[in-house]
Protein backbone atom coordinates (compact mmCIF):
# COMPACT_ATOMS: atom_id res chain seq x y z
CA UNK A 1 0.00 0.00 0.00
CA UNK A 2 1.83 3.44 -1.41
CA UNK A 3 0.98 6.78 0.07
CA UNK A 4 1.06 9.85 -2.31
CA UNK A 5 1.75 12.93 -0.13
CA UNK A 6 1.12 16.30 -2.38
CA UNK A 7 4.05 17.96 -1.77
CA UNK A 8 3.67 22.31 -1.90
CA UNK A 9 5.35 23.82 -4.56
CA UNK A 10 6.84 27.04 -3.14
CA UNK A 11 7.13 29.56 -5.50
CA UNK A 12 10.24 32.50 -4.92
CA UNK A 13 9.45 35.01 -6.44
CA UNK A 14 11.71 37.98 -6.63
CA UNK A 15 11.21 41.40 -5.54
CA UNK A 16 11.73 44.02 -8.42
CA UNK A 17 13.97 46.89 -7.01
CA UNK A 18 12.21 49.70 -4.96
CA UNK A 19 12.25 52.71 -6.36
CA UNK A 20 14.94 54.00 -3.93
CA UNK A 21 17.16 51.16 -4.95
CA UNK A 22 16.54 52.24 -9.09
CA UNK A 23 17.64 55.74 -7.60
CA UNK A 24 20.99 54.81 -5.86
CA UNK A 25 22.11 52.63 -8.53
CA UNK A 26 21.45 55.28 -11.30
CA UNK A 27 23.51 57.60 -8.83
CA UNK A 28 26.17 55.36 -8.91
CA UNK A 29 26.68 55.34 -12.95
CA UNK A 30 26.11 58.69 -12.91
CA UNK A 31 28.98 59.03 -10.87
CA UNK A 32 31.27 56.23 -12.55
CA UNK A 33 29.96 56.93 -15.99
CA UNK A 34 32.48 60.34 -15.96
CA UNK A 35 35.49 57.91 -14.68
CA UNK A 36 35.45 55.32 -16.85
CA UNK A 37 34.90 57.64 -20.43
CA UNK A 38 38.45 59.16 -20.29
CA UNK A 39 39.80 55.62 -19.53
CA UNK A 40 38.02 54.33 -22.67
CA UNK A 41 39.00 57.43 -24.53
CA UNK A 42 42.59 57.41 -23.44
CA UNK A 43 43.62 54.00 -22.41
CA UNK A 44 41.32 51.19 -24.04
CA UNK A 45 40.83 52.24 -27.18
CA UNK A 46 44.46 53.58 -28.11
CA UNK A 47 45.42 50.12 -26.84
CA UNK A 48 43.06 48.25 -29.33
CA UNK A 49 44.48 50.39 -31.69
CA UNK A 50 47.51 50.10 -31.13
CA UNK A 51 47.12 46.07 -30.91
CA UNK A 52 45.38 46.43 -34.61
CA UNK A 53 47.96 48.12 -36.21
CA UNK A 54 50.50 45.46 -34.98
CA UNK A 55 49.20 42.97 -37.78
CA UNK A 56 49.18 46.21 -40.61
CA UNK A 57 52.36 47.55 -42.50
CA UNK A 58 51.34 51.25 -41.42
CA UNK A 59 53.82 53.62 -41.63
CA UNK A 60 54.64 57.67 -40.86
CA UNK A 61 54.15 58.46 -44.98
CA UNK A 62 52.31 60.34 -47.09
CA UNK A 63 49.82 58.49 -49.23
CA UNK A 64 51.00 55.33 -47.96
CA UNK A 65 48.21 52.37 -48.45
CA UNK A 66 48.25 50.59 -45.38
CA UNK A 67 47.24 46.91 -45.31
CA UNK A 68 47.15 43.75 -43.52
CA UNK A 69 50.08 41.60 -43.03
CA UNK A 70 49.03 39.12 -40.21
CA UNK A 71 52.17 38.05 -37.91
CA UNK A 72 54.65 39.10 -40.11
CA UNK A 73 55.82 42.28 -37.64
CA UNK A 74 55.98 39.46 -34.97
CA UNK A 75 58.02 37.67 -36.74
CA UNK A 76 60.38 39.69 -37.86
CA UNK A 77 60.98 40.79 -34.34
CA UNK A 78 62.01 37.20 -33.49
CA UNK A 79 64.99 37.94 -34.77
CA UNK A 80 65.26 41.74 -34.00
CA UNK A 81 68.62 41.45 -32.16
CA UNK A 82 68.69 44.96 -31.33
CA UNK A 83 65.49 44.97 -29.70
CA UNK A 84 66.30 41.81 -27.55
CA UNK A 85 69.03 43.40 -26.63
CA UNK A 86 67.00 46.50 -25.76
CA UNK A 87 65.18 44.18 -23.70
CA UNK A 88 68.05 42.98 -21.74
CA UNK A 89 69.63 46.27 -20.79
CA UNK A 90 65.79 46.99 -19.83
CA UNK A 91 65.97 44.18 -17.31
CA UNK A 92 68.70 45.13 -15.89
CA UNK A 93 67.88 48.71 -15.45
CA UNK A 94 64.56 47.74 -13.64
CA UNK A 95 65.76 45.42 -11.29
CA UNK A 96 68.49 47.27 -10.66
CA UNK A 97 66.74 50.69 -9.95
CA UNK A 98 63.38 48.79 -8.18
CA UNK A 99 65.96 46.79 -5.63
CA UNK A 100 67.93 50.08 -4.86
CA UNK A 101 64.62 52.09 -4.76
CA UNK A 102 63.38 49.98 -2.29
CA UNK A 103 66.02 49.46 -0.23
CA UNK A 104 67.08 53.45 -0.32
CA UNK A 105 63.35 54.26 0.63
CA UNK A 106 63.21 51.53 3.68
CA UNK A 107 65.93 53.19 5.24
CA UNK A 108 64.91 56.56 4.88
CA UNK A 109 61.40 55.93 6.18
CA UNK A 110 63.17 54.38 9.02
CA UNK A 111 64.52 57.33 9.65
CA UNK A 112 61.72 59.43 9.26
CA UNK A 113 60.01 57.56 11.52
CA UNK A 114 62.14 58.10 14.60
CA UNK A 115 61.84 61.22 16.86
CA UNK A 116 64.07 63.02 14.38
CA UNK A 117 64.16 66.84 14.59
CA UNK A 118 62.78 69.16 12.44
CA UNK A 119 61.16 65.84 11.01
CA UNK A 120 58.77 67.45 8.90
CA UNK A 121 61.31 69.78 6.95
CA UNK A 122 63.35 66.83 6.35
CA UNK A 123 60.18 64.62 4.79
CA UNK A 124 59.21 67.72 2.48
CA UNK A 125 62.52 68.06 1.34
CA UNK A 126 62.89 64.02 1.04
CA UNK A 127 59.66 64.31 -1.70
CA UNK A 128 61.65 66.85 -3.74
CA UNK A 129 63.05 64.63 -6.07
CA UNK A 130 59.59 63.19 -6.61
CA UNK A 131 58.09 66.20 -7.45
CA UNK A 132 60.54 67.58 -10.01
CA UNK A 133 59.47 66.89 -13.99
CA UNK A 134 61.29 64.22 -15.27
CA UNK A 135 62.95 66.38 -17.86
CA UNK A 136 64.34 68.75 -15.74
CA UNK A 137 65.72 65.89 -13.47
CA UNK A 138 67.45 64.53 -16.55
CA UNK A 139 69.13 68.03 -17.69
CA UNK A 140 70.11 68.31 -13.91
CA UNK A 141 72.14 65.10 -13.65
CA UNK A 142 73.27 65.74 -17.07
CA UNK A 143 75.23 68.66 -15.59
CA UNK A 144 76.09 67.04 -12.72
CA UNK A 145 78.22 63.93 -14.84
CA UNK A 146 79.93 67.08 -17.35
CA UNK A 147 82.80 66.06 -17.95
CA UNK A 148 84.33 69.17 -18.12
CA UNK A 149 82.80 71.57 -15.20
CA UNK A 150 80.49 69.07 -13.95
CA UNK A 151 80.40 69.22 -10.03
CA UNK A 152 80.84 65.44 -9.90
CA UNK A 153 84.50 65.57 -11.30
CA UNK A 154 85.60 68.51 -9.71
CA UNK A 155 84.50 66.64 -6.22
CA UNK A 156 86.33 63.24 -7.58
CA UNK A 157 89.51 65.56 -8.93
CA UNK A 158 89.63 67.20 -5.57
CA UNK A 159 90.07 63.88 -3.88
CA UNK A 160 92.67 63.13 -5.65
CA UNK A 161 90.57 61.28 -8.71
CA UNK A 162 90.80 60.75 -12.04
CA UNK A 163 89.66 64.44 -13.78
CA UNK A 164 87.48 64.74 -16.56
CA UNK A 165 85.41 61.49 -16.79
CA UNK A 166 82.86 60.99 -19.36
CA UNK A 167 79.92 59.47 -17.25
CA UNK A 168 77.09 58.71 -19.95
CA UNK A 169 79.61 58.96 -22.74
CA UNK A 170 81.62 55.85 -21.47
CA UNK A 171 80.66 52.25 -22.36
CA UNK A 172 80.89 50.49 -18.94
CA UNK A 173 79.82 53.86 -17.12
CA UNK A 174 76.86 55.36 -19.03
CA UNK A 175 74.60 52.73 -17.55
CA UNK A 176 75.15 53.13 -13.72
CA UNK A 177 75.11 56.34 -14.01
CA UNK A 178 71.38 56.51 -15.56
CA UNK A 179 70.46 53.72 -12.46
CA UNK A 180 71.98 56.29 -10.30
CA UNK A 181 69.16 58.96 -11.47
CA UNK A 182 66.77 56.69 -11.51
CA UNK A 183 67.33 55.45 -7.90
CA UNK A 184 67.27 59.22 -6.72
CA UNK A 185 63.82 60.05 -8.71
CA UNK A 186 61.69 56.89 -7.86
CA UNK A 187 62.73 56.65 -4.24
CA UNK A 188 61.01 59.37 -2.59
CA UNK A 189 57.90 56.90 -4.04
CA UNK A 190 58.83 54.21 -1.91
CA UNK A 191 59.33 56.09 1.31
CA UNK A 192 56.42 57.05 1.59
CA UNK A 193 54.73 54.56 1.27
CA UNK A 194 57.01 51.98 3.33
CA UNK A 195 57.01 55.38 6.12
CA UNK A 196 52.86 54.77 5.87
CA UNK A 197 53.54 50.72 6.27
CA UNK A 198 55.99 51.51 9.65
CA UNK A 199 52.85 53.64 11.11
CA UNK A 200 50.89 50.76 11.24
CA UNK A 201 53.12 48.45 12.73
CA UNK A 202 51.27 48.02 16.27
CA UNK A 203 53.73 49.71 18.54
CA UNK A 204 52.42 46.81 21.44
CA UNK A 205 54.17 44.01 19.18
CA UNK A 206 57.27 46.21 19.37
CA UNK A 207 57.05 46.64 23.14
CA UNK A 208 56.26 43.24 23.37
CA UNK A 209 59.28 41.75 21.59
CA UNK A 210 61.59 44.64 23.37
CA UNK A 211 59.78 43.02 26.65
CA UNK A 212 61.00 39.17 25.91
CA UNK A 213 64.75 40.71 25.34
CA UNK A 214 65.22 41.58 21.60
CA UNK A 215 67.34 44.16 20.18
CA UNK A 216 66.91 46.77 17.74
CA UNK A 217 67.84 44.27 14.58
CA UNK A 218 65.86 41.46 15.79
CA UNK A 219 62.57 43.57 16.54
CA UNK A 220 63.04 44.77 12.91
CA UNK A 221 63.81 41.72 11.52
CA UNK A 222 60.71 39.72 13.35
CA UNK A 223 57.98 42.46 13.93
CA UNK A 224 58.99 45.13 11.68
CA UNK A 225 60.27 43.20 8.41
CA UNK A 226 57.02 40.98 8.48
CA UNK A 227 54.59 43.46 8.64
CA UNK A 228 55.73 45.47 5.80
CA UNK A 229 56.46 42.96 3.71
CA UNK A 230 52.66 42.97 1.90
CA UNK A 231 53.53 46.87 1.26
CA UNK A 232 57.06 45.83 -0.18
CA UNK A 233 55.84 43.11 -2.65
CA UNK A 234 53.27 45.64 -3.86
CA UNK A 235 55.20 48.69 -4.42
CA UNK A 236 58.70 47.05 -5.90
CA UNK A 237 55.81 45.20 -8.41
CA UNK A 238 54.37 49.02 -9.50
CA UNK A 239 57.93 50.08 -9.17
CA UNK A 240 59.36 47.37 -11.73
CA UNK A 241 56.49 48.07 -13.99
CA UNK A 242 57.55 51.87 -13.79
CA UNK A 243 60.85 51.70 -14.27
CA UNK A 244 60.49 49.04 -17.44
CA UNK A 245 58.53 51.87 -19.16
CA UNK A 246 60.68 54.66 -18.27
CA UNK A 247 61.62 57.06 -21.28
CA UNK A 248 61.77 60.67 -20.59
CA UNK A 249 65.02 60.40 -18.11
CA UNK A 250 66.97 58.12 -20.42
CA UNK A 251 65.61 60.01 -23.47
CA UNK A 252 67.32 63.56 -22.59
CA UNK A 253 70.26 62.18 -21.02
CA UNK A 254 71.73 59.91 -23.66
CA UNK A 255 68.99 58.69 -26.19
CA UNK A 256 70.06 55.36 -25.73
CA UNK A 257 73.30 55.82 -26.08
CA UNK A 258 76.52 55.04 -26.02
CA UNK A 259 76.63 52.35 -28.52
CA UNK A 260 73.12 51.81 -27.47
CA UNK A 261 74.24 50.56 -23.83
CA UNK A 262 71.19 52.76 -22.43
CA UNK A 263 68.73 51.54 -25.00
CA UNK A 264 65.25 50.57 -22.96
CA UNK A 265 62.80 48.91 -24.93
CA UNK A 266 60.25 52.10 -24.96
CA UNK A 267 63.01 54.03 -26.14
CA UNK A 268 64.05 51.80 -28.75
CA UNK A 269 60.21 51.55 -30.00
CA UNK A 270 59.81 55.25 -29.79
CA UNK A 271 62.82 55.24 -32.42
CA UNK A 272 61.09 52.67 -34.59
CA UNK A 273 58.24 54.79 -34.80
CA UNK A 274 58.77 58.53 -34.58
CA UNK A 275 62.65 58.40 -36.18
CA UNK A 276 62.55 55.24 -38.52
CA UNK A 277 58.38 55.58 -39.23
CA UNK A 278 57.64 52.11 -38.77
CA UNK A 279 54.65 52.43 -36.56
CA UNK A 280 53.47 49.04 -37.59
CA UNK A 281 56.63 47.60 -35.99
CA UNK A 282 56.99 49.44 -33.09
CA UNK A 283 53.31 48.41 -32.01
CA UNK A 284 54.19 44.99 -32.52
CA UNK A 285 56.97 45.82 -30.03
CA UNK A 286 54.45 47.35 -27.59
CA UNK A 287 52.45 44.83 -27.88
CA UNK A 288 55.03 42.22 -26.54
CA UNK A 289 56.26 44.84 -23.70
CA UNK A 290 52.54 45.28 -22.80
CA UNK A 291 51.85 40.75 -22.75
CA UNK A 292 55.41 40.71 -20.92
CA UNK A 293 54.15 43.67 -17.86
CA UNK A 294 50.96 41.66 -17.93
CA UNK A 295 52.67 38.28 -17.08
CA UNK A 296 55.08 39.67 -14.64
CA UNK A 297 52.15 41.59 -13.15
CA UNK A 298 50.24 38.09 -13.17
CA UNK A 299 52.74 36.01 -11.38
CA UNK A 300 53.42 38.86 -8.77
CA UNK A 301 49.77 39.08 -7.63
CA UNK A 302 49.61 35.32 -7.62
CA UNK A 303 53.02 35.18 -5.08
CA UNK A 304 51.27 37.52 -3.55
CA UNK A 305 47.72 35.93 -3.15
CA UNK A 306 49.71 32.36 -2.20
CA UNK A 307 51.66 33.90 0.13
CA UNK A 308 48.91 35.57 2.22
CA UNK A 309 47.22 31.80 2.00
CA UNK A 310 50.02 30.53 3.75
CA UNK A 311 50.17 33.24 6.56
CA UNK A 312 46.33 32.33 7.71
């Protein structure tokens, strides 16, 4: 003997926004609508552009007939040696500058964050470097390395130093000496922000490990070192991705030169486009600096996301 039991059928159904909710969420794309236009204006669509014209022969000419070529700008910079080479001196210019960035700018927010007199002359006057156009920073330093009445020299000569040394006109020199600048521009960056990390270091964790018997190094290296080092990873990421794009700087102080020993890839597509009017090449060769940010960019976040995994 079976027993049938008529189960209800409850029906959900769904409540249409109120009227206040329409309002609040039309407020909100009213108010996001203006941000996100200029980033489509100036941002997406020059990229798409820019990632069309990659597969075209275009050129800087008059009455030239652009058309499509598929991978063929791709391929030819396979075997670009110059450009790979460009690449290269780029790598070692951003790890080079992010490393000594951010271990320049831990030590001066360190400093900044002690009991320091006249503390906050001496953090206005640490942002000055920051705040000074890129050009102007690069004619600055230029002066600075002259080889003739530069100040550098006559400090070196009065020493008792070689005289007249050709900083960014010597082969082994030119590029430590463009590192150099960039270290001095792009640290102020990173001490402020590690000098915002240090504030937020719980000062009871401090007393605490000062409590138990632990000395200056080993409360940094324990308390202070651990709780910055989310705010590290993140800005030395931004800061590589800077500094592998940086142009202006290496632009006015040696184009790339000597010998190309200065050449960063953005210069050398910059060339390519504006000096040898191969636009269709150089996007290619944005293109593959834009897939390479986006894949360093991808494994950082990922360290990143893995790591804080492992802390809980």
């Amino acid at each position: 003997m079976s027993v049938t039991m008529n189960t209800p059928v409850v029906r959900i159904q769904r409540r249409k926004p109120s009227g206040l909710a329409r309002g609040r969420r039309n407020e909100a794309l009213a108010l996001v609508i203006p941000t996100l236009i200029p980033i489509l204006m100036l941002s997406v669509i020059p990229l798409l552009i820019g990632v069309g014209t990659a597969f075209t022969d275009s050129r800087l000419a008059r009455n030239h007939e652009t058309s499509f070529v598929g991978l063929d700008n791709f391929v030819n910079l396979g075997s670009d040696v110059q450009f790979w080479q460009s690449f290269g001196i780029g790598m070692i210019w951003s790890v080079s500058v992010t490393a000594l960035q951010l271990v320049g700018g831990l030590g001066l927010a360190l400093l900044l964050n002690t009991d320091l007199r006249f503390r906050g002359l001496t953090r206005v006057l640490a942002l000055v470097p920051w705040a000074m156009p890129p050009v102007v920073v690069a004619v600055m330093w230029t002066m600075i390395y002259s080889p003739t009445n530069g100040p550098l020299n006559w400090l070196i000569e009065t020493l008792g130093g070689p005289s007249n040394t050709t900083w960014l006109g010597n082969f082994s020199l030119a590029l430590p000496a463009v590192i150099l600048v960039g270290v001095w521009v792009g640290m102020p960056q990173n001490t402020v922000v590690l000098l915002a990390g240090l504030q937020q270091v719980p000062d009871e964790l401090l007393e605490a490990a000062s409590v138990d018997g632990a000395g200056t190094w080993r409360r940094f290296t324990s308390v202070t070192l651990p709780a910055l080092r989310p705010v590290m990873f993140s800005i030395a990421s931004l800061s590589f991705i800077w500094n592998f794009n940086s142009f202006g700087i290496i632009y006015v102080m040696t184009e790339g030169g000597p010998g190309g020993r200065t050449m960063l890839p953005m210069l050398f597509t910059y060339i390519e486009a504006f000096k040898s009017r191969n636009t269709g090449a150089a996007a290619a060769m944005g293109d593959v600096i834009v897939l390479f940010l986006i894949a360093i960019f991808a494994a950082a976040l990922w360290w990143q996301l893995r790591s804080e995994k492992g802390i809980r």
